[in-house]
Protein backbone atom coordinates (compact mmCIF):
# COMPACT_ATOMS: atom_id res chain seq x y z
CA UNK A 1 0.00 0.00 0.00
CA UNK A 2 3.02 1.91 -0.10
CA UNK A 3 2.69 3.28 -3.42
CA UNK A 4 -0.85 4.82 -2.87
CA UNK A 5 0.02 7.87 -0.81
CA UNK A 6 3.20 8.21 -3.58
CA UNK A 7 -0.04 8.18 -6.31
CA UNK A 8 -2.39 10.79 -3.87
CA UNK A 9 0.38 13.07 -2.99
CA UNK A 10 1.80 13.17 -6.77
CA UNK A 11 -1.31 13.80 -8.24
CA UNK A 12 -2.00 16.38 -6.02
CA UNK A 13 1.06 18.37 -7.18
CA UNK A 14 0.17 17.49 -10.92
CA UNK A 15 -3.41 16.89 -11.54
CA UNK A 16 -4.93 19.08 -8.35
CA UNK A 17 -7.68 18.24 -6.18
CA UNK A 18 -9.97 17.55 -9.20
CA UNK A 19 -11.82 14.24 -7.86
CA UNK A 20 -13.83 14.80 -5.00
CA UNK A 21 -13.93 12.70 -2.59
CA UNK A 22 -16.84 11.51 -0.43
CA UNK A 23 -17.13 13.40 2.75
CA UNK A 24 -15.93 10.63 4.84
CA UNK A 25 -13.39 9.38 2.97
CA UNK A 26 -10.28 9.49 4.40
CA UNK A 27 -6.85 9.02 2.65
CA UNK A 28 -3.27 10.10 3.52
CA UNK A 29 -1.10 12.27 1.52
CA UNK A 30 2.29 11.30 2.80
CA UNK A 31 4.38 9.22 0.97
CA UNK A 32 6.97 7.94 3.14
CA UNK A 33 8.90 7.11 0.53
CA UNK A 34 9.14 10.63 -0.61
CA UNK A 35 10.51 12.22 2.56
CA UNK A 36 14.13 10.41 1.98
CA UNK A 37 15.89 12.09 4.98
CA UNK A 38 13.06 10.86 7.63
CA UNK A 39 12.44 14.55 8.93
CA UNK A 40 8.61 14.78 8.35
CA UNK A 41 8.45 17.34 5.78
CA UNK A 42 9.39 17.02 1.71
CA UNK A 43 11.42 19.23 0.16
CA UNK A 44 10.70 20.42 -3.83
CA UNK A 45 13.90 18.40 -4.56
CA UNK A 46 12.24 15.32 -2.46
CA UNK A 47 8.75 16.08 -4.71
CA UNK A 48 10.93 16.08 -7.57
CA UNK A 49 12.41 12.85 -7.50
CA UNK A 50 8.87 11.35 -6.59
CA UNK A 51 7.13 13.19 -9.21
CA UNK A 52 9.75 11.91 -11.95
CA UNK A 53 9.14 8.60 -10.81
CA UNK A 54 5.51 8.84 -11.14
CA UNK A 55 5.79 10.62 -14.84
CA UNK A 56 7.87 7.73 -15.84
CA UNK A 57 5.52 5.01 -14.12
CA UNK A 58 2.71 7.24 -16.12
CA UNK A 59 4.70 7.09 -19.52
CA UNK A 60 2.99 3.80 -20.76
CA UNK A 61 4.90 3.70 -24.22
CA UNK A 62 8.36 5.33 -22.99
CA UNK A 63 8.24 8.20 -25.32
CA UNK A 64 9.03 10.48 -23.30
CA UNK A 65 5.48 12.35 -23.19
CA UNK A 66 2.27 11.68 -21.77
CA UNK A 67 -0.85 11.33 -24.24
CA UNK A 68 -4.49 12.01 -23.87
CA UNK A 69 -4.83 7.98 -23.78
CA UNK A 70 -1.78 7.97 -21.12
CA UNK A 71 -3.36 10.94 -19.17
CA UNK A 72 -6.91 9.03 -19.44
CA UNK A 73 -4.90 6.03 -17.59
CA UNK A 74 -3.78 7.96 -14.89
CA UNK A 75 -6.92 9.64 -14.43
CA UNK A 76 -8.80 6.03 -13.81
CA UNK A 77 -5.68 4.63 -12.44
CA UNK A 78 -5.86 7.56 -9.85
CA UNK A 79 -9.83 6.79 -9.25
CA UNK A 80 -9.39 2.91 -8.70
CA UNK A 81 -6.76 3.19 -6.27
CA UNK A 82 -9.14 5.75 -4.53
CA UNK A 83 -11.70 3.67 -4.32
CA UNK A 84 -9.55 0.84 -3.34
CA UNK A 85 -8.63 2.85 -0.53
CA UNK A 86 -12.41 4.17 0.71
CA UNK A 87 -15.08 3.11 -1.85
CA UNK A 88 -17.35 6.09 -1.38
CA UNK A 89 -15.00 7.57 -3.48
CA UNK A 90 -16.66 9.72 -5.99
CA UNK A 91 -15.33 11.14 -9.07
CA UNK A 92 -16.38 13.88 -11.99
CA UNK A 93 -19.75 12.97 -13.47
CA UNK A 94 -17.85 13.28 -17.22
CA UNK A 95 -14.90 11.74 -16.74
CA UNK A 96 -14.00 12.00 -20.56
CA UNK A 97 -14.92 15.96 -20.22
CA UNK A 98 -12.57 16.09 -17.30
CA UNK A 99 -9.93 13.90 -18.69
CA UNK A 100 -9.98 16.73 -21.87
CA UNK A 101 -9.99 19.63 -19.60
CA UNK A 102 -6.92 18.55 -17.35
CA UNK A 103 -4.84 17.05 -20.22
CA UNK A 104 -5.40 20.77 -22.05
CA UNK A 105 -4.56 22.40 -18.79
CA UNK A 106 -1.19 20.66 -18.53
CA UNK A 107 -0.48 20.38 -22.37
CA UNK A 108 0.75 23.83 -22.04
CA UNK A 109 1.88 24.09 -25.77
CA UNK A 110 -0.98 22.80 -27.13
CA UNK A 111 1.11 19.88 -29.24
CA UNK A 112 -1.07 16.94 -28.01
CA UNK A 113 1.49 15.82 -25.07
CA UNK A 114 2.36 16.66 -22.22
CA UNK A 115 6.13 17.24 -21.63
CA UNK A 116 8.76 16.33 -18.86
CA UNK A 117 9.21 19.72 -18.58
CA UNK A 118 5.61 20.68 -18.76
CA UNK A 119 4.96 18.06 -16.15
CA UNK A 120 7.76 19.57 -14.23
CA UNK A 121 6.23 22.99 -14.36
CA UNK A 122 3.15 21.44 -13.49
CA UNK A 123 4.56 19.97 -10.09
CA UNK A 124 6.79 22.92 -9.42
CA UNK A 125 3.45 25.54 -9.59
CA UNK A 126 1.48 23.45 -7.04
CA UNK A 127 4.48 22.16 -5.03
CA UNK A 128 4.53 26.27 -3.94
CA UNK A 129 0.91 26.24 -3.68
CA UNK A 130 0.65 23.31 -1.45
CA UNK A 131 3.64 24.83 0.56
CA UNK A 132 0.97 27.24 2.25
CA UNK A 133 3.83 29.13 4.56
CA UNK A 134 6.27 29.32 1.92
CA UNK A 135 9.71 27.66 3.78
CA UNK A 136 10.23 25.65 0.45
CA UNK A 137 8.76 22.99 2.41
CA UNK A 138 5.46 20.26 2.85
CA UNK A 139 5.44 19.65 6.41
CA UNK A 140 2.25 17.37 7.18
CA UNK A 141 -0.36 19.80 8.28
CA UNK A 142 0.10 21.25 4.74
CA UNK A 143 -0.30 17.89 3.31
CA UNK A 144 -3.41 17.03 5.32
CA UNK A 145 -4.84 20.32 3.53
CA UNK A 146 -4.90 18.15 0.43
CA UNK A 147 -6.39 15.74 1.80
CA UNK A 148 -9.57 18.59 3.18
CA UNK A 149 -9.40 20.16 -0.34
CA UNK A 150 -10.39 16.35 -2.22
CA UNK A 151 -13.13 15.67 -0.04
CA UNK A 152 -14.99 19.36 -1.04
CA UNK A 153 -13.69 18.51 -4.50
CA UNK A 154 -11.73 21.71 -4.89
């Protein structure tokens, strides 16, 4: 069960808190794995190395790019290991809509994929929103604001 707060906590910093939870679901966004140096709070470079991890997990065909058919994968993969984890999970109503929407919002070039370095950008923008006292660090009282932010679907 390891890699399920790895798959919360990096989709937080990519995707956002797009799939709403149910209001009593409860889920953890702190990957263990993630803080390396064991002192309860991740650093960007710490996000980084998870969040490459995760893009190449993500990168079905190892092009080097994630496609709408890719992005649609880790969109359902995301929702099934939600559910897996509380099953009142509930997710956008059009998930082929939403799929659409996020890809476009990430495929910041418009060329049909989404880029290392777009997905970089991507995790750097809400890495600084997530850090919500701005130390350059996600200590886990900012992580369990995730967590509040899924369940009212923001």
């Amino acid at each position: 069960m390891r890699a399920l707060p790895s798959l919360f906590f990096v989709s937080a910093l990519v995707i956002g808190g797009s799939v709403a939870l149910a209001a009593d679901a409860k889920v953890s966004f702190w990957p263990e794995e993630a803080d390396s140096n064991s002192d309860d709070m991740i650093s960007k470079d710490e996000a980084m190395v998870l969040s490459q991890k995760m893009f190449d997990r993500y990168d079905y065909d190892g092009s080097g790019d994630i496609t709408m058919q890719e992005w649609r994968m880790i969109i359902d993969d995301r929702m099934a290991n939600a559910k897996k984890e509380n099953p009142n999970t509930m997710g956008p109503s059009d998930m082929d809509n939403f799929t659409a929407q996020t890809f476009y919002t990430h495929d910041t070039d418009g060329d049909g994929r989404i880029s290392k370095g777009e997905w970089e950008a991507r995790v750097d923008a809400r890495f600084a929103e997530l850090d919500s006292n701005g130390d350059g660090m996600i200590e886990r009282d900012e992580a369990a604001n995730v967590e509040q932010a899924q369940k009212k679907g923001e």
